[in-house]
N, C-alpha and C. Protein backbone atom coordinates (compact mmCIF):
# COMPACT_ATOMS: atom_id res chain seq x y z
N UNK A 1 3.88 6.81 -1.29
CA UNK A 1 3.56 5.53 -0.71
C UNK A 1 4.34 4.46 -1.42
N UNK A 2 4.80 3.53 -0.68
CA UNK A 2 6.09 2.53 -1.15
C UNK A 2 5.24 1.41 -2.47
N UNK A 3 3.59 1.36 -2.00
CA UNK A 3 3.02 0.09 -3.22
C UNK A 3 2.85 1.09 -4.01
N UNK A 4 2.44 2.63 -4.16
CA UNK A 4 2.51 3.06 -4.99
C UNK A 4 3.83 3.27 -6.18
N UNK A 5 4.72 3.11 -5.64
CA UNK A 5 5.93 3.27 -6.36
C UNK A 5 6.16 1.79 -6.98
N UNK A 6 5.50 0.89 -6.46
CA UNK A 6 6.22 -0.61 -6.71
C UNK A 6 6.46 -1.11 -5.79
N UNK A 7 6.86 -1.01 -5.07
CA UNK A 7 7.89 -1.85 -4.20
C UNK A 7 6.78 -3.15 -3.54
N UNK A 8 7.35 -4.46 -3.53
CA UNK A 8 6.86 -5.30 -2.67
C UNK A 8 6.93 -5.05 -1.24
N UNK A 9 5.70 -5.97 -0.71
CA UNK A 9 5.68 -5.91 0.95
C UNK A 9 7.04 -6.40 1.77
N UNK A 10 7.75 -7.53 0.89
CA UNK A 10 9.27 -7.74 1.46
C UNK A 10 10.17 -6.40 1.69
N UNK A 11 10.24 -6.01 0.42
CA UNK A 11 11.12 -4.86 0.75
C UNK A 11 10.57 -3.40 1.43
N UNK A 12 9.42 -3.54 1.34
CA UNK A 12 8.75 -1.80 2.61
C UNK A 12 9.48 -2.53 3.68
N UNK A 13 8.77 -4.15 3.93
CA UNK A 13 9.03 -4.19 5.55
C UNK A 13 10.86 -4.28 5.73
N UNK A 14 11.64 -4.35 4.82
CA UNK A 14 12.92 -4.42 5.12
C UNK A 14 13.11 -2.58 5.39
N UNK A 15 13.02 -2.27 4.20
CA UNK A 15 13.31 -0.21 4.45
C UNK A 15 12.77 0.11 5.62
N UNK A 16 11.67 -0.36 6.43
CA UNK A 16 11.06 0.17 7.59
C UNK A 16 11.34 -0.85 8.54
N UNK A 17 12.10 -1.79 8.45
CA UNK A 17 12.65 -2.43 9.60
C UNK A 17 11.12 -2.80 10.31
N UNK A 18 10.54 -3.36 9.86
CA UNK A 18 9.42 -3.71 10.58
C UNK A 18 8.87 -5.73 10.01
N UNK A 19 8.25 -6.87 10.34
CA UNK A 19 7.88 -7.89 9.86
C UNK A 19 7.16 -7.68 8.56
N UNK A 20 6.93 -8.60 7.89
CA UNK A 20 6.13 -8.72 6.84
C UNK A 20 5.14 -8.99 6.95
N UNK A 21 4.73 -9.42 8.20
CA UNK A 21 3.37 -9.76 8.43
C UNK A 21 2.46 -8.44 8.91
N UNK A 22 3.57 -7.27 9.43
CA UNK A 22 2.54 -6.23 10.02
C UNK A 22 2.71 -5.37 8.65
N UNK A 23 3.64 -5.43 7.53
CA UNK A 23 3.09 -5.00 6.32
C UNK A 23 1.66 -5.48 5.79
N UNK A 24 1.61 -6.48 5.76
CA UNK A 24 0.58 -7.52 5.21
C UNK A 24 -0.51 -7.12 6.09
N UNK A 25 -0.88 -7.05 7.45
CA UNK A 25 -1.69 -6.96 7.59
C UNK A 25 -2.25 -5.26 7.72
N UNK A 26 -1.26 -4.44 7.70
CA UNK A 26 -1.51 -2.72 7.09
C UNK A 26 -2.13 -2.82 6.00
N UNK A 27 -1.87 -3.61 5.09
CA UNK A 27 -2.34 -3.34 3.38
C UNK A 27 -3.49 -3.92 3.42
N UNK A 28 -4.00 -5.24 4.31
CA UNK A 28 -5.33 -5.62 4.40
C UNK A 28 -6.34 -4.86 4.76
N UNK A 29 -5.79 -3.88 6.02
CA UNK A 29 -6.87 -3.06 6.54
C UNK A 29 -7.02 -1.82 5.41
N UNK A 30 -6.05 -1.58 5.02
CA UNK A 30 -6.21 -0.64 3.88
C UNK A 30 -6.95 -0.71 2.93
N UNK A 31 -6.66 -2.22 2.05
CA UNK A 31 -7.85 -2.86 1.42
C UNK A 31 -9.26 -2.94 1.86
N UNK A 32 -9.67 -3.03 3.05
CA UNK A 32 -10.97 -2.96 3.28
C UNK A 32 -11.46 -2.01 4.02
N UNK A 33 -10.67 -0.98 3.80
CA UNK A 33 -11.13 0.19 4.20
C UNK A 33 -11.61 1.16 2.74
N UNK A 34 -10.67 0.73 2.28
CA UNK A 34 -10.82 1.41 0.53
C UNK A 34 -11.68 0.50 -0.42
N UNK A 35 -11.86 -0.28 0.22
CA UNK A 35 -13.25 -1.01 -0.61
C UNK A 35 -12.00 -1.40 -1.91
N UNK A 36 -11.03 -2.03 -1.48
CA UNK A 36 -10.07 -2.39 -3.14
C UNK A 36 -9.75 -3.99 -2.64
N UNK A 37 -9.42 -4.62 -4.09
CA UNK A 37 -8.91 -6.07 -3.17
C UNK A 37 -7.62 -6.35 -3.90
N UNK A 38 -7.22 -5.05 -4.04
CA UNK A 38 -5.22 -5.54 -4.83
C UNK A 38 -4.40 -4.80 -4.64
N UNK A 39 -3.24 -4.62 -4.81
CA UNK A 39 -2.20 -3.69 -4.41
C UNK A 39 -2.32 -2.66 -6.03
N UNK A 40 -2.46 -3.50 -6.76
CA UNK A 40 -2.88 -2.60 -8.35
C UNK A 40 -3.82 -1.89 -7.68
N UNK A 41 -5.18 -2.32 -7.98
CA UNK A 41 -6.41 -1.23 -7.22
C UNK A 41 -6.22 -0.50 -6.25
N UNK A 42 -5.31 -0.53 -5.20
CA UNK A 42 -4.91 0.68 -4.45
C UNK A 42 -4.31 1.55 -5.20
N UNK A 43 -3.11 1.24 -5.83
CA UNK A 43 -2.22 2.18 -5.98
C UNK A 43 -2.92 3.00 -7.67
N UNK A 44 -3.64 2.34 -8.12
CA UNK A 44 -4.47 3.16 -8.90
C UNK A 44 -5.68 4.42 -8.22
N UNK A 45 -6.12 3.91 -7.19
CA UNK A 45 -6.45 4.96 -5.96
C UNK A 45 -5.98 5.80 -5.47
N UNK A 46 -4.86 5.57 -5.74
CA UNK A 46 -3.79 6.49 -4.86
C UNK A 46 -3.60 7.75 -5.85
N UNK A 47 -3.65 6.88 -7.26
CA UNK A 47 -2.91 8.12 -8.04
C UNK A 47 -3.75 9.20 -8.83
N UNK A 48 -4.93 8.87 -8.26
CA UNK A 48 -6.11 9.60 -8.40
C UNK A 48 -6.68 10.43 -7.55
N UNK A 49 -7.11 11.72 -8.15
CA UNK A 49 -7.34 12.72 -7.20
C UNK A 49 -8.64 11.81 -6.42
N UNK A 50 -8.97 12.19 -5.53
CA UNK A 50 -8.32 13.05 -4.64
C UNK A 50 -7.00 12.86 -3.72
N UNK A 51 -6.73 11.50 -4.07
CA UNK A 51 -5.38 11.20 -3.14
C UNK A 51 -4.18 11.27 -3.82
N UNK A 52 -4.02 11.99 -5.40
CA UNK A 52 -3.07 12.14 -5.82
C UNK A 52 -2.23 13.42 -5.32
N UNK A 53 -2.40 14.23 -4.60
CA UNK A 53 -1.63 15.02 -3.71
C UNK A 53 -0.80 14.45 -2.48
N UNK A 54 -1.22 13.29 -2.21
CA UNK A 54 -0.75 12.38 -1.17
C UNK A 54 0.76 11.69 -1.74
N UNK A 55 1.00 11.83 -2.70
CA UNK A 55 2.10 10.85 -3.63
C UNK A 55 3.54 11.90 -3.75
């Protein structure tokens, strides 16, 4: 996953050719789906089982 690695929402949405706003609003729903309110607190989620097979 691209916040897992670092990368800002500018540059996912440039590598995926997509706005920054439909980054932004992917990571929101993500955020409140995962009960997290940061791109840190996700990607510390991420790198934890059980979603560390996902990486």
């Amino acid at each position: 996953m691209a916040l897992a690695s670092g990368l800002v929402p500018k540059r996912i949405a440039l590598n995926h050719s997509v706005s920054i706003e439909t980054i932004r609003t992917q990571m929101k729903t993500l955020y409140r789906k995962l009960e997290v309110n940061s791109a840190i607190e996700l990607a510390a989620m991420l790198n934890t089982a059980p979603f560390a097979f996902l990486g």
